[in-house]
PDB file of N, CA and C in Angstrom:
ATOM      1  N   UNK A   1      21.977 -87.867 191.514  1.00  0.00           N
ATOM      2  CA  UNK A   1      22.764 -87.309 190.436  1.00  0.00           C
ATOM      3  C   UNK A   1      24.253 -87.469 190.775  1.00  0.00           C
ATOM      4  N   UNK A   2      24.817 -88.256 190.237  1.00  0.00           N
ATOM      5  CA  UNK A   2      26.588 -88.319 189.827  1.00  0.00           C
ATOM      6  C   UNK A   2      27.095 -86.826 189.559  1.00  0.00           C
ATOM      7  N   UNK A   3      28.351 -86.988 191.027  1.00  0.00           N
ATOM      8  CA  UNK A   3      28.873 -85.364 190.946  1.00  0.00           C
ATOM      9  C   UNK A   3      30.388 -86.243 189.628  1.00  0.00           C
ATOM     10  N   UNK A   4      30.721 -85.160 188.513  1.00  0.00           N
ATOM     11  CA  UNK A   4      32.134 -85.799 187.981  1.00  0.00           C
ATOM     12  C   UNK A   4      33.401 -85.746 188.822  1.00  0.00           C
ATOM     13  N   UNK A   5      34.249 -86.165 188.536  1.00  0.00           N
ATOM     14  CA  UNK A   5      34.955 -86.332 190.030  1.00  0.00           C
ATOM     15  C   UNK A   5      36.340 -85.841 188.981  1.00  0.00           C
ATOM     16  N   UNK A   6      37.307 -84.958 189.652  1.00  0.00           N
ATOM     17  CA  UNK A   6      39.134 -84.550 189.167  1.00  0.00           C
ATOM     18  C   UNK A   6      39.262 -85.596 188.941  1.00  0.00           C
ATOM     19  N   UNK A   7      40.383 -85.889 188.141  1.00  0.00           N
ATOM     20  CA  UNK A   7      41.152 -87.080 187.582  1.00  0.00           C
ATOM     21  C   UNK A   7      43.072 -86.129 187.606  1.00  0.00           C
ATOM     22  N   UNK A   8      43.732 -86.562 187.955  1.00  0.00           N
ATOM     23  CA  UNK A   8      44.788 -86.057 187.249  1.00  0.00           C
ATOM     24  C   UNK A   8      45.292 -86.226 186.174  1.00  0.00           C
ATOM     25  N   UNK A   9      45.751 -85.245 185.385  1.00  0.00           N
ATOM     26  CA  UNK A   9      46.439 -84.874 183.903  1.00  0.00           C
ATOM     27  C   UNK A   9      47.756 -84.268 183.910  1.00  0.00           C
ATOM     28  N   UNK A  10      48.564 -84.801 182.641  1.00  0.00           N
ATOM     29  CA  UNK A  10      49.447 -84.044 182.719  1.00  0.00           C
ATOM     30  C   UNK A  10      49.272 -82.897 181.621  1.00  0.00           C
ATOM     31  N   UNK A  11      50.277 -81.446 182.298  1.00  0.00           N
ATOM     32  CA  UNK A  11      49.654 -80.333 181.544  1.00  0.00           C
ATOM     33  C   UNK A  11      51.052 -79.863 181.603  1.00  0.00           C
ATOM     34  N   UNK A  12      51.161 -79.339 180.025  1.00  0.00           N
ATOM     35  CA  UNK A  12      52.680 -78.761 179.401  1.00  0.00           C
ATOM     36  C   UNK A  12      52.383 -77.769 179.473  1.00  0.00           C
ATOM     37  N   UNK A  13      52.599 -76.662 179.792  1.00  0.00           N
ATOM     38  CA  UNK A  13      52.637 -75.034 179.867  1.00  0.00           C
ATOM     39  C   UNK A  13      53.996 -74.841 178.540  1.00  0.00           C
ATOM     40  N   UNK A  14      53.590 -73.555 178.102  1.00  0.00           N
ATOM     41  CA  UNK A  14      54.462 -72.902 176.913  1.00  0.00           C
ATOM     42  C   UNK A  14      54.972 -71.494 177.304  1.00  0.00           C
ATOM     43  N   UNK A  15      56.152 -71.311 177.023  1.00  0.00           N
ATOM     44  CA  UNK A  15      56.762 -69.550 177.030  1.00  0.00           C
ATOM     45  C   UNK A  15      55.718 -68.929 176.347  1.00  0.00           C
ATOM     46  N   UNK A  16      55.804 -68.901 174.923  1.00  0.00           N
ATOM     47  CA  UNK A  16      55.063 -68.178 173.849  1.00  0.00           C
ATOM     48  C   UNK A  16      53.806 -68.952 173.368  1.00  0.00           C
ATOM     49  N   UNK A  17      52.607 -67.831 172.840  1.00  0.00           N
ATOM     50  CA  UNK A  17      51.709 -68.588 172.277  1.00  0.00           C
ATOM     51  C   UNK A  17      52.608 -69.144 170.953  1.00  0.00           C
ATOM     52  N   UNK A  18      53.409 -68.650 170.105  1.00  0.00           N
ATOM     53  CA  UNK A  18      54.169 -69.322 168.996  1.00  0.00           C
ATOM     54  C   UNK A  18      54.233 -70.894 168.870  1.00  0.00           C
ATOM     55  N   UNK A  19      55.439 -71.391 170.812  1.00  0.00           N
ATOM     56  CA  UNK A  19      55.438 -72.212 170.839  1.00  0.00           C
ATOM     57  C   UNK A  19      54.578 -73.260 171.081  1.00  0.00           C
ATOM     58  N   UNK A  20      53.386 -72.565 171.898  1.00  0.00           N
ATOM     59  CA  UNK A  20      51.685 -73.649 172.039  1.00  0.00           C
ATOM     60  C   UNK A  20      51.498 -74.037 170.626  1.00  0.00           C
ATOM     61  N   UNK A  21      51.734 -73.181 169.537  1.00  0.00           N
ATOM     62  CA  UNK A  21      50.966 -73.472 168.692  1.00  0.00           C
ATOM     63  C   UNK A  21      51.673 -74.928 167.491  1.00  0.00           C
ATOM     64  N   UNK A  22      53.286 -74.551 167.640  1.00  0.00           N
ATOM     65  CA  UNK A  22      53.951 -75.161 167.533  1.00  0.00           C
ATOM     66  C   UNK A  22      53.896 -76.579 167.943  1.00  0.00           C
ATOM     67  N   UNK A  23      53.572 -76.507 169.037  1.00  0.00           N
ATOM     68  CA  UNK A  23      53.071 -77.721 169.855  1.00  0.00           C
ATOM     69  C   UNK A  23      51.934 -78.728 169.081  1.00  0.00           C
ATOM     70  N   UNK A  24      51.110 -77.755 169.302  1.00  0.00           N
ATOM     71  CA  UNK A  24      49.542 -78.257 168.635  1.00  0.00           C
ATOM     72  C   UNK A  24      49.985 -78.984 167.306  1.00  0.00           C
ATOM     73  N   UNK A  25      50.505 -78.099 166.450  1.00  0.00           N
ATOM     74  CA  UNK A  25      50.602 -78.859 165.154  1.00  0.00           C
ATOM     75  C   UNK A  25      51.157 -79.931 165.187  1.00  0.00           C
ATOM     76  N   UNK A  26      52.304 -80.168 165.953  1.00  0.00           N
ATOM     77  CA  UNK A  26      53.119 -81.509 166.136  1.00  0.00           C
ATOM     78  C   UNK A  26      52.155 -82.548 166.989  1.00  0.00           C
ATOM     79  N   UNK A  27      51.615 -82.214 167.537  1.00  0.00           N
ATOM     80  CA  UNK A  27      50.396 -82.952 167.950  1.00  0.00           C
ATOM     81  C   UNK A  27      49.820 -83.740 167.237  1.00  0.00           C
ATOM     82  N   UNK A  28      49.493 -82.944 166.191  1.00  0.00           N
ATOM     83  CA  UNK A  28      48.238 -83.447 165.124  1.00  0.00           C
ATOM     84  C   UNK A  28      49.296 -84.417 164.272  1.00  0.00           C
ATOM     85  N   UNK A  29      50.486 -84.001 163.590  1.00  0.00           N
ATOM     86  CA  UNK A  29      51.436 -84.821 162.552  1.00  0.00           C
ATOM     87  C   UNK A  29      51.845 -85.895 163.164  1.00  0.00           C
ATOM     88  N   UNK A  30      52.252 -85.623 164.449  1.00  0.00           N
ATOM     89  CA  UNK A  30      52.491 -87.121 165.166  1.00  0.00           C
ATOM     90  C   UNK A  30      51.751 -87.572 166.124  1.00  0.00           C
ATOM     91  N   UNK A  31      50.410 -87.170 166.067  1.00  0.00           N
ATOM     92  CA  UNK A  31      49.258 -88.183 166.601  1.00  0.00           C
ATOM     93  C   UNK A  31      49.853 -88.359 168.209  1.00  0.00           C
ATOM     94  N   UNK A  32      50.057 -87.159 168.934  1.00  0.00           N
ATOM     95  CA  UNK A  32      49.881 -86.993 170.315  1.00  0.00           C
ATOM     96  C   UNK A  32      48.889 -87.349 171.359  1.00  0.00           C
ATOM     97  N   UNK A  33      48.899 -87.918 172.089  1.00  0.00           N
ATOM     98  CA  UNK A  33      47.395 -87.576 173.198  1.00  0.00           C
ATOM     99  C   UNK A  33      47.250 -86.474 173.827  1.00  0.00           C
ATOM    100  N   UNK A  34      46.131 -85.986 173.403  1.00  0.00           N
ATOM    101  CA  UNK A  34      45.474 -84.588 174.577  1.00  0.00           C
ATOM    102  C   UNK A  34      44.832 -83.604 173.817  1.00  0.00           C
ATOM    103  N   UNK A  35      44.740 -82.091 173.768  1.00  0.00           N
ATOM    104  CA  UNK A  35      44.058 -81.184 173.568  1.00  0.00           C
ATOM    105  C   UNK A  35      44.928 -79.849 174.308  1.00  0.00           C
ATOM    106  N   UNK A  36      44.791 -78.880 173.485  1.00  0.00           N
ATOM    107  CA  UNK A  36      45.126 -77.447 173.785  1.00  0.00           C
ATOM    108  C   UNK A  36      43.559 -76.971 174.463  1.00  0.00           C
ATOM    109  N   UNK A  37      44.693 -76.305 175.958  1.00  0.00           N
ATOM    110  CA  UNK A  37      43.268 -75.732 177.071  1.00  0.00           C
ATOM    111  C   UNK A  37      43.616 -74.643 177.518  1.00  0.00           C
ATOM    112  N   UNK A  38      43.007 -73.395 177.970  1.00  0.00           N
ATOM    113  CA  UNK A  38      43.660 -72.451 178.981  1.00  0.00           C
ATOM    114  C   UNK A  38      44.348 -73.179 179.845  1.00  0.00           C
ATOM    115  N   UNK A  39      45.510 -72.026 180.421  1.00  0.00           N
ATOM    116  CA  UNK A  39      46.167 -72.737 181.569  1.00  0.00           C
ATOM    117  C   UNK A  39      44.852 -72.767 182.262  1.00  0.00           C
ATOM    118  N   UNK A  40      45.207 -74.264 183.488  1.00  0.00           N
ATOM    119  CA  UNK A  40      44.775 -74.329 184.588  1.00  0.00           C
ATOM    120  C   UNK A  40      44.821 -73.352 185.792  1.00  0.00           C
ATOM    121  N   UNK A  41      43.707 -72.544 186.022  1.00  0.00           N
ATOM    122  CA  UNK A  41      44.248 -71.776 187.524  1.00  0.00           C
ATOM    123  C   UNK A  41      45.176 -72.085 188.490  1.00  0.00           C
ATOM    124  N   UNK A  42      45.507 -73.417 188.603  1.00  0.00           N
ATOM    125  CA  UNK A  42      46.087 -73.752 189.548  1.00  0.00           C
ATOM    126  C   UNK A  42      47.542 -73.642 189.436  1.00  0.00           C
ATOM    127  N   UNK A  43      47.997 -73.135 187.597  1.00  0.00           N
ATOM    128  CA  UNK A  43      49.055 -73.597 187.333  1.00  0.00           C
ATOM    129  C   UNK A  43      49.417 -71.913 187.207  1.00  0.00           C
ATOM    130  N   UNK A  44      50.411 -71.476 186.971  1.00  0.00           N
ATOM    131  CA  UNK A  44      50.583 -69.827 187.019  1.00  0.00           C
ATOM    132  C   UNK A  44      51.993 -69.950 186.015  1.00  0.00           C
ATOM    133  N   UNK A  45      51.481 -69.365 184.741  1.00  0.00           N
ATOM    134  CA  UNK A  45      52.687 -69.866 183.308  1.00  0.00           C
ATOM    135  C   UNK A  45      52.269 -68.994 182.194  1.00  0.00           C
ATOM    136  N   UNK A  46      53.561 -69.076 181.158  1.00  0.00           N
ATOM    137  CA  UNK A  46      53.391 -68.171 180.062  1.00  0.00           C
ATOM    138  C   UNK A  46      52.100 -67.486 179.500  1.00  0.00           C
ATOM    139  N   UNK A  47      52.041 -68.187 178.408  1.00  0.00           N
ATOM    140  CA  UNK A  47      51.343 -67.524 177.419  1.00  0.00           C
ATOM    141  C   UNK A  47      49.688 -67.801 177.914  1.00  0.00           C
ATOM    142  N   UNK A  48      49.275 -68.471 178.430  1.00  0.00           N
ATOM    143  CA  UNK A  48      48.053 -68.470 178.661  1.00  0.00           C
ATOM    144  C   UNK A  48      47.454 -70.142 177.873  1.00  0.00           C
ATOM    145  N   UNK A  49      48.121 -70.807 177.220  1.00  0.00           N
ATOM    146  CA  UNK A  49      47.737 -72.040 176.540  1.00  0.00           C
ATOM    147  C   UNK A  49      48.339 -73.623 177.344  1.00  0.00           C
ATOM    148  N   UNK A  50      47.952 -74.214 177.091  1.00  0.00           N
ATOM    149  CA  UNK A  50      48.668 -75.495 177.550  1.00  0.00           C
ATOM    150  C   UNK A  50      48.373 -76.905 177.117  1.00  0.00           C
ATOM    151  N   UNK A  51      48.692 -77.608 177.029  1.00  0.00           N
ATOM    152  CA  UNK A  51      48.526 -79.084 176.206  1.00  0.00           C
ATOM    153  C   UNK A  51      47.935 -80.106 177.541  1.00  0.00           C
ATOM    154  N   UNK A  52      47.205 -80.866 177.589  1.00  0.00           N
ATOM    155  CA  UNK A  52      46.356 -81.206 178.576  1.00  0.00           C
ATOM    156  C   UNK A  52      46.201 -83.051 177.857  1.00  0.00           C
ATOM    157  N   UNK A  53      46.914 -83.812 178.611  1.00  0.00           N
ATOM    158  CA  UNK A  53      47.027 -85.288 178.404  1.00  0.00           C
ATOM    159  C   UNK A  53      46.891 -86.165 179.638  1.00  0.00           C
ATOM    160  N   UNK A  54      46.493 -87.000 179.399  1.00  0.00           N
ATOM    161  CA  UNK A  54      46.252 -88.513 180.618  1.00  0.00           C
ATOM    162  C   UNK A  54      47.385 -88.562 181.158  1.00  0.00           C
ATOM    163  N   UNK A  55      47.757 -88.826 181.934  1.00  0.00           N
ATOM    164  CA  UNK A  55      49.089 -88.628 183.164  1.00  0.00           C
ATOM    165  C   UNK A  55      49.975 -89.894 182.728  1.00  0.00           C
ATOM    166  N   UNK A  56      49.165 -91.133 182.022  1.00  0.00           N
ATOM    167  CA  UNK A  56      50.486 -92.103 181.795  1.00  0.00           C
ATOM    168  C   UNK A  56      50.576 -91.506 180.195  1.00  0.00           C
ATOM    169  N   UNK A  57      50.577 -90.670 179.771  1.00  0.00           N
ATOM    170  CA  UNK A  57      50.931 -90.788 178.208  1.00  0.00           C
ATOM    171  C   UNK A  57      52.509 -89.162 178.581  1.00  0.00           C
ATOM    172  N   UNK A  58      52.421 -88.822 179.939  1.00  0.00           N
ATOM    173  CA  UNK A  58      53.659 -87.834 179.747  1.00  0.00           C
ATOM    174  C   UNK A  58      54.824 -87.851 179.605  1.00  0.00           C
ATOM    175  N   UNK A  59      54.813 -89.375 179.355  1.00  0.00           N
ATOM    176  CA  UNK A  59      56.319 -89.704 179.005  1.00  0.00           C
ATOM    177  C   UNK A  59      56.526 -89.460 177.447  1.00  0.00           C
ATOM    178  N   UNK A  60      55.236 -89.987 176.305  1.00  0.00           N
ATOM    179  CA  UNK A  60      55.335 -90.452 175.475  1.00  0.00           C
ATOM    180  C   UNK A  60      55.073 -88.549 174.896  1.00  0.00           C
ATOM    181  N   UNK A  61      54.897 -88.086 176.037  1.00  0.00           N
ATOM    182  CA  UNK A  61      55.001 -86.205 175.571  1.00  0.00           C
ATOM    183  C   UNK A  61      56.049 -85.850 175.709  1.00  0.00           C
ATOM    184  N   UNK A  62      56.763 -86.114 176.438  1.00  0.00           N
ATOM    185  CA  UNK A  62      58.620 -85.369 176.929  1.00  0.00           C
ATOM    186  C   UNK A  62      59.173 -86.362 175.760  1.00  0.00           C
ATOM    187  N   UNK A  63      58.856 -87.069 175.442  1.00  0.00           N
ATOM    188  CA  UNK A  63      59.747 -87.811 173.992  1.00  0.00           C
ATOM    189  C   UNK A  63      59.537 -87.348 173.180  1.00  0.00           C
ATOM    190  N   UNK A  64      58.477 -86.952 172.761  1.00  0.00           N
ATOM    191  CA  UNK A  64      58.354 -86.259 171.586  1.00  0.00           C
ATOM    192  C   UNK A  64      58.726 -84.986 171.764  1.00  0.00           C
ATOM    193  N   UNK A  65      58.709 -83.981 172.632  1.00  0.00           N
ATOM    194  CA  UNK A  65      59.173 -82.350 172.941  1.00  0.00           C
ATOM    195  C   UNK A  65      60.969 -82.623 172.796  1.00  0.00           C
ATOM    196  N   UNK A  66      61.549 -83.757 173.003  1.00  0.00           N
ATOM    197  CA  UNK A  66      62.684 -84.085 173.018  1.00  0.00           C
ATOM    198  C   UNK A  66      63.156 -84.673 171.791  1.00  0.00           C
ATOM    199  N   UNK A  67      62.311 -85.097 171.177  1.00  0.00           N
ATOM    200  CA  UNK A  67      62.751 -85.809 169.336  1.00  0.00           C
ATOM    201  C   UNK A  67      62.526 -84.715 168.411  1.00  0.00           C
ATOM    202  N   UNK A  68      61.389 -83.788 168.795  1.00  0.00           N
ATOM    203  CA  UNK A  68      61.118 -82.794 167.538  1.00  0.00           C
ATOM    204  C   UNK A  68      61.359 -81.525 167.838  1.00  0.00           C
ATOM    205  N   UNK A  69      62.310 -81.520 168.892  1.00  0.00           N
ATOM    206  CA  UNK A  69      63.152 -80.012 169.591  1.00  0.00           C
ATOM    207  C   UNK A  69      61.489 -79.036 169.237  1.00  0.00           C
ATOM    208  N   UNK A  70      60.610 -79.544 170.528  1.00  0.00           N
ATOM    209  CA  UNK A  70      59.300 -78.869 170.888  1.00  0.00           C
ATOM    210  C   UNK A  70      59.633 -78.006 171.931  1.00  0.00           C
ATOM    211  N   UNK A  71      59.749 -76.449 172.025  1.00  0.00           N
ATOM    212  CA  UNK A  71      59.997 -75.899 173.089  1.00  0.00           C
ATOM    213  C   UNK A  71      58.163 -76.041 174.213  1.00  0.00           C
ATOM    214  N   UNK A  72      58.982 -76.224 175.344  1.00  0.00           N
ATOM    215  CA  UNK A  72      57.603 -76.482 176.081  1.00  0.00           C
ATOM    216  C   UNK A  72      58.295 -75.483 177.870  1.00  0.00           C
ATOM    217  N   UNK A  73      57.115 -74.753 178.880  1.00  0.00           N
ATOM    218  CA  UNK A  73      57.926 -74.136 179.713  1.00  0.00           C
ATOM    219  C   UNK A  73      58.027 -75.242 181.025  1.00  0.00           C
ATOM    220  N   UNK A  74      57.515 -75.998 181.274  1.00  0.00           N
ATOM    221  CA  UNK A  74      56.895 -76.608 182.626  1.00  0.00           C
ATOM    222  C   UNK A  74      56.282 -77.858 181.829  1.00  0.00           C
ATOM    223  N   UNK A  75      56.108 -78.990 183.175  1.00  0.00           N
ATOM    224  CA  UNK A  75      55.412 -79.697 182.974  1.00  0.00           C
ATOM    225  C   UNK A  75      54.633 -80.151 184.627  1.00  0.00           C
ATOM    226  N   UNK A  76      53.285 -80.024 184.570  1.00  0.00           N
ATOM    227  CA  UNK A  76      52.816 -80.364 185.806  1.00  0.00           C
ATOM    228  C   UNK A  76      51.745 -80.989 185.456  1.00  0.00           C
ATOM    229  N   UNK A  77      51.301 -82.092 187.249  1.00  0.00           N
ATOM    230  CA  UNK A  77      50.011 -82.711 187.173  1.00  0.00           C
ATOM    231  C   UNK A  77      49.333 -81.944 187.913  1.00  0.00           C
ATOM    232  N   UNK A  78      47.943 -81.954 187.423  1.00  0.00           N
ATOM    233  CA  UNK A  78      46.895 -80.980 187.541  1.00  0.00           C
ATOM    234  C   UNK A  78      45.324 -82.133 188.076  1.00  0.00           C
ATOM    235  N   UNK A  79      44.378 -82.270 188.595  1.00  0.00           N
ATOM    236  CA  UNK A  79      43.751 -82.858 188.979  1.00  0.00           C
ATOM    237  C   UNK A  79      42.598 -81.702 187.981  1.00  0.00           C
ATOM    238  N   UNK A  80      41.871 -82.232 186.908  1.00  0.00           N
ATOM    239  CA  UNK A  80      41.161 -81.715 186.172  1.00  0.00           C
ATOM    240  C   UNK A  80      39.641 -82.486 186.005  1.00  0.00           C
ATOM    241  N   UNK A  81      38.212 -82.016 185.646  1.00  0.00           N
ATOM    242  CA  UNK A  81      37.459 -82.740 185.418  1.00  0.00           C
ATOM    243  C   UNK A  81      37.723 -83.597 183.797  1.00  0.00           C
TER     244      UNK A  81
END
């Protein structure tokens, strides 16, 4: 039996759930990569939400948090299944 193995991700942490949610929607209108997840244990941050993407697309995330004035608190890589 195949154990799944961490991969690293990049994971945006938020001040407010407001701004997670904020997030999310801009996600969806401009066709973001990733998914809204609990924070990661590993990560210790706001509101309890976080945006969870493939590690080469975090550029194409800080561009967009930076074009559509997305408040975001942190940005870290996280080794996730």
């Amino acid at each position: 039996m195949a154990l799944r193995k961490k991969t690293p991700h990049t994971v945006l942490t938020f001040p407010t759930t407001q701004a997670a949610m904020a997030f999310e929607e801009a996600a969806r209108s401009y066709n973001l990569p990733g998914r809204m997840i609990p924070v990661p244990s590993a990560i210790s941050a706001g509101c309890g939400l976080s945006w969870c993407a493939p590690t080469d697309k975090r550029d194409e995330l800080l561009r967009a948090c930076t074009t559509h004035q997305l408040d975001y608190e942190g940005v870290h890589t996280v080794d996730l299944y």
